[in-house]
Protein backbone atom coordinates (compact mmCIF):
# COMPACT_ATOMS: atom_id res chain seq x y z
CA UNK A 1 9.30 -15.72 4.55
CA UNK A 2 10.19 -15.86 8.21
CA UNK A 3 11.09 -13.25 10.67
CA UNK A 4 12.18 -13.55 14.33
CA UNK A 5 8.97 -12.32 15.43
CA UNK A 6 7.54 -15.57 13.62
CA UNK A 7 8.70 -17.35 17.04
CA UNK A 8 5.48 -15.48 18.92
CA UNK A 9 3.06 -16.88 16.00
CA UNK A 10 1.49 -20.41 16.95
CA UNK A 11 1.72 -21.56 13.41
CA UNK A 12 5.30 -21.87 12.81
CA UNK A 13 27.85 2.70 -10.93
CA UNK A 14 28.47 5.97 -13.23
CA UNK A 15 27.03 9.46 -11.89
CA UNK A 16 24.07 10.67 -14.32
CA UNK A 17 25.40 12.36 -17.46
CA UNK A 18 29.03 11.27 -16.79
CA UNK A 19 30.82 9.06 -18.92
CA UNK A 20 28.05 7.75 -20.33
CA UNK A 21 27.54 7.49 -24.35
CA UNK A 22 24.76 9.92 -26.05
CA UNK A 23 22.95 7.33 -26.61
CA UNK A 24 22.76 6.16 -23.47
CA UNK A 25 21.75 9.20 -22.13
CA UNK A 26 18.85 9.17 -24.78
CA UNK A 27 17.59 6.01 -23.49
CA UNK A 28 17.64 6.90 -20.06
CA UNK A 29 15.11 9.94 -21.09
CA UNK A 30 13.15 8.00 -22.77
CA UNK A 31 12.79 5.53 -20.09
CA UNK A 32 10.88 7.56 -17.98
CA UNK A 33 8.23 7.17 -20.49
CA UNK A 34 7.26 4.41 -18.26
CA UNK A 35 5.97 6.52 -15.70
CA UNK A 36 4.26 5.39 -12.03
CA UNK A 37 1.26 6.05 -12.98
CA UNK A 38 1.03 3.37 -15.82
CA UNK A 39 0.70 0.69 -13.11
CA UNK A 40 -2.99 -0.12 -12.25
CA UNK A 41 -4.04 -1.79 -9.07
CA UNK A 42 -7.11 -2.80 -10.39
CA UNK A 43 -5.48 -4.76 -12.80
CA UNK A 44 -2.96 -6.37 -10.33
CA UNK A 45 -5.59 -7.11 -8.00
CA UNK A 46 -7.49 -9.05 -10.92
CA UNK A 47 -4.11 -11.15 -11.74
CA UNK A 48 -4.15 -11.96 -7.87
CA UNK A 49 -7.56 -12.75 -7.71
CA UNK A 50 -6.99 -14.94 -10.94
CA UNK A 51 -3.44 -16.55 -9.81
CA UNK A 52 -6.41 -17.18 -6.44
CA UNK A 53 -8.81 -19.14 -8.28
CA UNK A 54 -6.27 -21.75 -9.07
CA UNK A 55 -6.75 -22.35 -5.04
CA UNK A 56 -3.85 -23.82 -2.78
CA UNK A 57 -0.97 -24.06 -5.12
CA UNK A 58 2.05 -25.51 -3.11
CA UNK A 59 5.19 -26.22 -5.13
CA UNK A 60 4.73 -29.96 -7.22
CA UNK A 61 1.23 -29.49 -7.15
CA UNK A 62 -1.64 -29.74 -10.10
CA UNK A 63 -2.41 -26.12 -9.73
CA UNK A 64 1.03 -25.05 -9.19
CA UNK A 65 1.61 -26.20 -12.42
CA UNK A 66 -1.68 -24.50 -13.79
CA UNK A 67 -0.68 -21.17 -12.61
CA UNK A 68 2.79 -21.56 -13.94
CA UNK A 69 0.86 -21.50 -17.42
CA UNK A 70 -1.16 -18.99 -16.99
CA UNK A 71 1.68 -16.36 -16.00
CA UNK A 72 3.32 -17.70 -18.97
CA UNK A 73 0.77 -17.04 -21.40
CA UNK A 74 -0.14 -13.93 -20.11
CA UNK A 75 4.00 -12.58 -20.47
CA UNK A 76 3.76 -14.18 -23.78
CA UNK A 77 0.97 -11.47 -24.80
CA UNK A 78 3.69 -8.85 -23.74
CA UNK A 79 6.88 -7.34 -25.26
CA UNK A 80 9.37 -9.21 -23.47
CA UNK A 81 11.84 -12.41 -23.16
CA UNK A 82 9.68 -15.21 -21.28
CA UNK A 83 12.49 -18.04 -19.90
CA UNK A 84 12.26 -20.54 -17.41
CA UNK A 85 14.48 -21.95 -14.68
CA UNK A 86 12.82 -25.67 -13.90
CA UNK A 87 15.01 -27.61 -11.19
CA UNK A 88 14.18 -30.54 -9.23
CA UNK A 89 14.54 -29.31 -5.26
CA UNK A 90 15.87 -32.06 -2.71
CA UNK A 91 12.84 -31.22 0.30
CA UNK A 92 11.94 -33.12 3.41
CA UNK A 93 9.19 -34.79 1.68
CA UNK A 94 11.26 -36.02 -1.41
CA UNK A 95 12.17 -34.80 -4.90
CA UNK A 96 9.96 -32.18 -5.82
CA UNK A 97 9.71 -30.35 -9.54
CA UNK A 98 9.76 -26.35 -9.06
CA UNK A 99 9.78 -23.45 -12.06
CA UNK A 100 11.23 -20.17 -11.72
CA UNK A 101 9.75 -17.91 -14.96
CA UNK A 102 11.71 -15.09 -16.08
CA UNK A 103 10.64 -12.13 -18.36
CA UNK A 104 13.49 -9.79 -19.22
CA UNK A 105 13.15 -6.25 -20.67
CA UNK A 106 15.92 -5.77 -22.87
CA UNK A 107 17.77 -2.70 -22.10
CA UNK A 108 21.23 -1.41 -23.80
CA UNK A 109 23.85 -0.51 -20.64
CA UNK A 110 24.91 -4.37 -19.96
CA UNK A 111 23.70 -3.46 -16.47
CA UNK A 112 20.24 -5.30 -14.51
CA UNK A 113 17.77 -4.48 -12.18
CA UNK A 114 15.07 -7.34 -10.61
CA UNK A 115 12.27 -7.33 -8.87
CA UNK A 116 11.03 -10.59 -7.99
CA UNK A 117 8.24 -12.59 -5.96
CA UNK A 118 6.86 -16.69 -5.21
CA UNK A 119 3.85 -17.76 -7.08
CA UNK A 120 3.63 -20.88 -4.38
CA UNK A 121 1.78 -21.53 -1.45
CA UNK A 122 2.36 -22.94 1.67
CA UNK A 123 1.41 -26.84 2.25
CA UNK A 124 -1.38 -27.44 4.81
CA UNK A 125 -2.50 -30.76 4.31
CA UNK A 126 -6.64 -31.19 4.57
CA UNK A 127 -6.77 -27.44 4.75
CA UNK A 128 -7.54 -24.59 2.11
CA UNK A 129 -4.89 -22.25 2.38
CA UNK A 130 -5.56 -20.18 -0.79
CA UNK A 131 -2.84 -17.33 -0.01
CA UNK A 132 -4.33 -14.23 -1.46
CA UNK A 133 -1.87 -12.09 0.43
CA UNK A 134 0.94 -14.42 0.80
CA UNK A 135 1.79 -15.88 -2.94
CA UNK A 136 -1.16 -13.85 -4.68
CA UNK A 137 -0.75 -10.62 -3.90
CA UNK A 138 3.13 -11.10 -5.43
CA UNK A 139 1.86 -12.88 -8.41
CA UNK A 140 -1.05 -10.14 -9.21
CA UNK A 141 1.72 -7.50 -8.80
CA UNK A 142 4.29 -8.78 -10.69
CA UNK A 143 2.35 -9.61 -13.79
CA UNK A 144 1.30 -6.08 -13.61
CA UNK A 145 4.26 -4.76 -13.30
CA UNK A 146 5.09 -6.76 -16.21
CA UNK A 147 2.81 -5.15 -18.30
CA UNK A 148 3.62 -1.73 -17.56
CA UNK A 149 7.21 -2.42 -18.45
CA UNK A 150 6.22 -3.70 -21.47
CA UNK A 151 6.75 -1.72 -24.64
CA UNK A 152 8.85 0.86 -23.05
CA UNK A 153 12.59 1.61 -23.87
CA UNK A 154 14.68 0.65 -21.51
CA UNK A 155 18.54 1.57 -20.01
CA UNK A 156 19.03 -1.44 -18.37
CA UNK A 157 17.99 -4.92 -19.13
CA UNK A 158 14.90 -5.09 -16.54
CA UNK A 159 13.91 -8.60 -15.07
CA UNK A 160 10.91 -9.53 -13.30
CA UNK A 161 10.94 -13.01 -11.69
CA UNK A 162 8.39 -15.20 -10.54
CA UNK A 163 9.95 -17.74 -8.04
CA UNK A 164 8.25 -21.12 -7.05
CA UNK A 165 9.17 -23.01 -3.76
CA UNK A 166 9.27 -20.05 -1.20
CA UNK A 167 7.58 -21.57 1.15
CA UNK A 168 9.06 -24.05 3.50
CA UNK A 169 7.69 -27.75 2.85
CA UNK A 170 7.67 -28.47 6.78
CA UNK A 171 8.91 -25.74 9.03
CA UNK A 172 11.30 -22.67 7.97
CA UNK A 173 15.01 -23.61 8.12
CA UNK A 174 18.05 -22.36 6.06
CA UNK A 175 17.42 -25.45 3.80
CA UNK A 176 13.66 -25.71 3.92
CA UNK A 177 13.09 -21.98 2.36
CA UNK A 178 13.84 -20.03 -0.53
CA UNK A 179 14.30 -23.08 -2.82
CA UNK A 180 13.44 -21.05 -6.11
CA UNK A 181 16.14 -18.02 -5.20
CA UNK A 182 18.51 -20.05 -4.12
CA UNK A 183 18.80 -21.89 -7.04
CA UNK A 184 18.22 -19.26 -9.25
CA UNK A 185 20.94 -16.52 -7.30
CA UNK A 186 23.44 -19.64 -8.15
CA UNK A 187 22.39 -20.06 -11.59
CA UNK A 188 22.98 -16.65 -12.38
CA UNK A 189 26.48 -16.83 -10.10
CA UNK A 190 27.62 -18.90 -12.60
CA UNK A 191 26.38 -17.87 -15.95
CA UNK A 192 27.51 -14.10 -15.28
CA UNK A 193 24.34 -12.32 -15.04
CA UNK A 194 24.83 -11.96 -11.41
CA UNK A 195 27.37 -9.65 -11.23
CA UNK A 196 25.58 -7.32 -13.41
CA UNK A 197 22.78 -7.01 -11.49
CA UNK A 198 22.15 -2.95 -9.71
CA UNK A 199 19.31 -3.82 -7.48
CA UNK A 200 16.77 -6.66 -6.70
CA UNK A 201 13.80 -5.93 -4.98
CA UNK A 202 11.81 -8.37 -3.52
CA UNK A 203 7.89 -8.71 -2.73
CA UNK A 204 5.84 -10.00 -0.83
CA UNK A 205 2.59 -10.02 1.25
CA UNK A 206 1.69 -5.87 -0.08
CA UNK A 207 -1.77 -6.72 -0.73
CA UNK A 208 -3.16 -5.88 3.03
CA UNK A 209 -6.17 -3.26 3.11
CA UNK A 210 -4.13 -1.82 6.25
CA UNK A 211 -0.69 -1.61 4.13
CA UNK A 212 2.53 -1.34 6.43
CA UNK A 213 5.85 -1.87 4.46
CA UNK A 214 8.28 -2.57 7.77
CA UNK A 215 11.97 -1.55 6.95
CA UNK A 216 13.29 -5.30 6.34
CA UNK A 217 16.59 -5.17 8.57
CA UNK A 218 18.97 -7.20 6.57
CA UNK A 219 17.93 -5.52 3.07
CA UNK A 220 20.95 -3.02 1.56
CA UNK A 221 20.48 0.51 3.01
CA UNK A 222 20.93 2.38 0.18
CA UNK A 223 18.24 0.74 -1.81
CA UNK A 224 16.01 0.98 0.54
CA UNK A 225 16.89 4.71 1.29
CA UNK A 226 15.98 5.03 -2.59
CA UNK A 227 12.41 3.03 -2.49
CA UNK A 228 11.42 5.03 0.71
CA UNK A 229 12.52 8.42 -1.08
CA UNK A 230 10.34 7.60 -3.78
CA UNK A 231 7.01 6.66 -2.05
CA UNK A 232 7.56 9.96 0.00
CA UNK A 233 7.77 11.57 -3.71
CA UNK A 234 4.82 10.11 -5.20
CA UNK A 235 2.63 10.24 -1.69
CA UNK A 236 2.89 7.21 -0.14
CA UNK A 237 5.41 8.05 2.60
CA UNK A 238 2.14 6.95 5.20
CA UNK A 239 2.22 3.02 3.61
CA UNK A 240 6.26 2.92 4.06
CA UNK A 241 7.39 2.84 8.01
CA UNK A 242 10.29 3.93 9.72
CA UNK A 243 10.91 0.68 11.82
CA UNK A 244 10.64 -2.64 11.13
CA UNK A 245 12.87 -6.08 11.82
CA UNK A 246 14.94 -8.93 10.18
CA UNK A 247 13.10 -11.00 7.69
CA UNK A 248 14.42 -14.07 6.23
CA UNK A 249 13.08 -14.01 2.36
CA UNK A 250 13.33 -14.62 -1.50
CA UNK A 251 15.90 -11.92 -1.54
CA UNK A 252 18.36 -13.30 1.01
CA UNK A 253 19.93 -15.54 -1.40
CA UNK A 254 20.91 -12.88 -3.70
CA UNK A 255 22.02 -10.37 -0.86
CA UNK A 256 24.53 -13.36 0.38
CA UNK A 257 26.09 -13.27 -2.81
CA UNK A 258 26.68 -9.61 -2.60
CA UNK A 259 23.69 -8.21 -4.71
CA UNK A 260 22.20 -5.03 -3.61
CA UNK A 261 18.76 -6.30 -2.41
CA UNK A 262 15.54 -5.07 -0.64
CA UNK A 263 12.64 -7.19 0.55
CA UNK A 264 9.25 -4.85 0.50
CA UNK A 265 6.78 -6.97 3.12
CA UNK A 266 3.74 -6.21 5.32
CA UNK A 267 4.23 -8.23 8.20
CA UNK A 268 1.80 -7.17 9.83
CA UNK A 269 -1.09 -9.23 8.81
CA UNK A 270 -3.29 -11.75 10.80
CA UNK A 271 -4.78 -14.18 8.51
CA UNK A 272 -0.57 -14.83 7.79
CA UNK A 273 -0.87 -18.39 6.76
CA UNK A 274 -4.32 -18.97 8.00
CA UNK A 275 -7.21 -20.13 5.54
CA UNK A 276 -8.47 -16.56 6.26
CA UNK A 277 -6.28 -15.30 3.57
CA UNK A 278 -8.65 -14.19 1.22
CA UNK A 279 -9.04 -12.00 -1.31
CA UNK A 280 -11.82 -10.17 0.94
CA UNK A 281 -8.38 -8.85 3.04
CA UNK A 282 -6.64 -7.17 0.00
CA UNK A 283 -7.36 -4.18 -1.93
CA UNK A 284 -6.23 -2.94 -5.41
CA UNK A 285 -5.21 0.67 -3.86
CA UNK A 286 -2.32 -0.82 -1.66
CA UNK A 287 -1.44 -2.84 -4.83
CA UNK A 288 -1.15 0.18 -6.48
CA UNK A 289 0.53 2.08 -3.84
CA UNK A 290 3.78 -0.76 -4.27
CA UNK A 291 3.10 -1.30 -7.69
CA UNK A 292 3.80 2.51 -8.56
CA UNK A 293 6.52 2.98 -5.97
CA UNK A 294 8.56 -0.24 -7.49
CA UNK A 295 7.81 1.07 -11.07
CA UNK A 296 9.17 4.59 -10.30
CA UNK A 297 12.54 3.00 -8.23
CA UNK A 298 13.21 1.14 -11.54
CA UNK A 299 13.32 4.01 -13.30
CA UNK A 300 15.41 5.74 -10.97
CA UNK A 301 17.70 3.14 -10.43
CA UNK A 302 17.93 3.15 -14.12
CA UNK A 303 19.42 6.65 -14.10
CA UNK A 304 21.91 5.80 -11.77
């Protein structure tokens, strides 16, 4: 990701009930089976720390490519349709094989919601940037989020995505960023699915002990209007501030193309692509805190 402020660092729809077929409206009870409180940040901190012990995983690498399997075979274990997206991105430093890996909860309205996040980490050559916060934190999350999904009914078809090649291969430009969304917000462009999509919400770095979710400027008001109304509902209106600034991230591909999109982010971290990013800066409580505030904006999005 990459905000303005990055320039100061040194290492640079149908109303509820209306129109809608009984059956739908059935399903969209039903789907709030799938309550907040079904997401454990315990468990997502575990997937981090496990997603971790693969160490520096930049896109092309060994244990990029080790970590791609292991989110695999854990969706596998869960109700849900695991697809990939593999794509060869043109970088700076050559050719280089990145995997996007899709699971998608089958709903029955035609409609989509996403929440995505990377699985990479950022390239520092002879260094051991492990990115607990910044790749891990996502990863832990998003498998967890996964398996709360899992086995519940569902109104719309539900997709959590884990992108590779967030991270800029040299420094953050327009074309060295985002390589995974970008190709994946064009896939869809093309193929339809696009256009059905409600809401994408993005995350990234909501791992910190000290969690600050800044309002991410360019993100669609509305949604985030919705994900701040619903930590303030459930408690967490502390973790979820009232200012914040432009960041450029895995949802800015998608928002170009006209989806409704929200990046959730904690900017405010200092080990932010320093070797320092360990799992000793992260707890399982602020992964719970996003975990159950994402879960319980699907659901309301869902009844939308």
């Amino acid at each position: 990701m990459f905000s303005a402020q990055n320039l100061e660092r040194p290492d640079l729809g149908v109303r509820r009930g209306r129109g809608r077929p009984p059956y739908l409206l059935l399903l969209c009870a039903l789907a709030v089976v799938c309550h907040a409180s079904d997401f454990s940040g315990v468990s997502a901190f575990k997937y981090t720390q496990a997603a971790v012990n693969f160490g520096p995983r930049p896109s092309g690498s060994a244990a990029n490519r080790l970590l791609q399997g292991y989110i695999r075979t854990q969706l596998h274990a869960l109700k849900c349709e695991v697809s990939e997206d593999p794509f060869v991105a043109k970088t700076l430093k050559g050719d280089i094989p990145m995997t996007n890996i899709i699971a998608k909860f089958p709903g029955k309205s035609g409609r989509a919601i996403v929440v995505t996040g990377h699985f990479d980490t950022k390239l520092f050559p002879g260094r051991k940037f492990v990115g607990a916060n910044d790749g891990g934190s996502s990863t832990g999350l998003l498998l967890e989020l996964a398996r709360a999904l899992s086995g519940a009914p569902r109104v719309d078809d539900v997709y959590v995505v884990f992108f590779d090649g967030e991270e800029a291969v040299k420094d953050w430009t327009e074309t060295d960023s985002v390589y995974g969304s970008r190709h994946l917000a064009y896939k869809w462009k093309e193929d339809g699915t696009l256009a059905r999509i409600k809401a994408l919400i993005n995350v990234d770095m909501i791992g910190d002990k000290s969690l600050d979710i800044l309002i991410e400027k360019n993100s669609t008001a509305s949604i985030q209007k919705l994900v701040w109304s619903a930590a303030a509902d459930l408690g967490y209106k502390a973790f979820f501030l009232d200012t914040g600034e432009e960041v450029d991230d895995d949802h800015m591909p998608f928002l170009k193309l006209g989806v409704p999109s929200l990046d959730l982010i904690d900017f405010d971290y200092d080990p932010w692509h320093k070797d320092s990013d360990t799992m000793d800066k992260l707890s399982a409580k602020s992964l719970e805190i996003v975990g159950k505030v994402v879960l319980e904006a699907v659901s309301r999005l869902e009844r939308q």
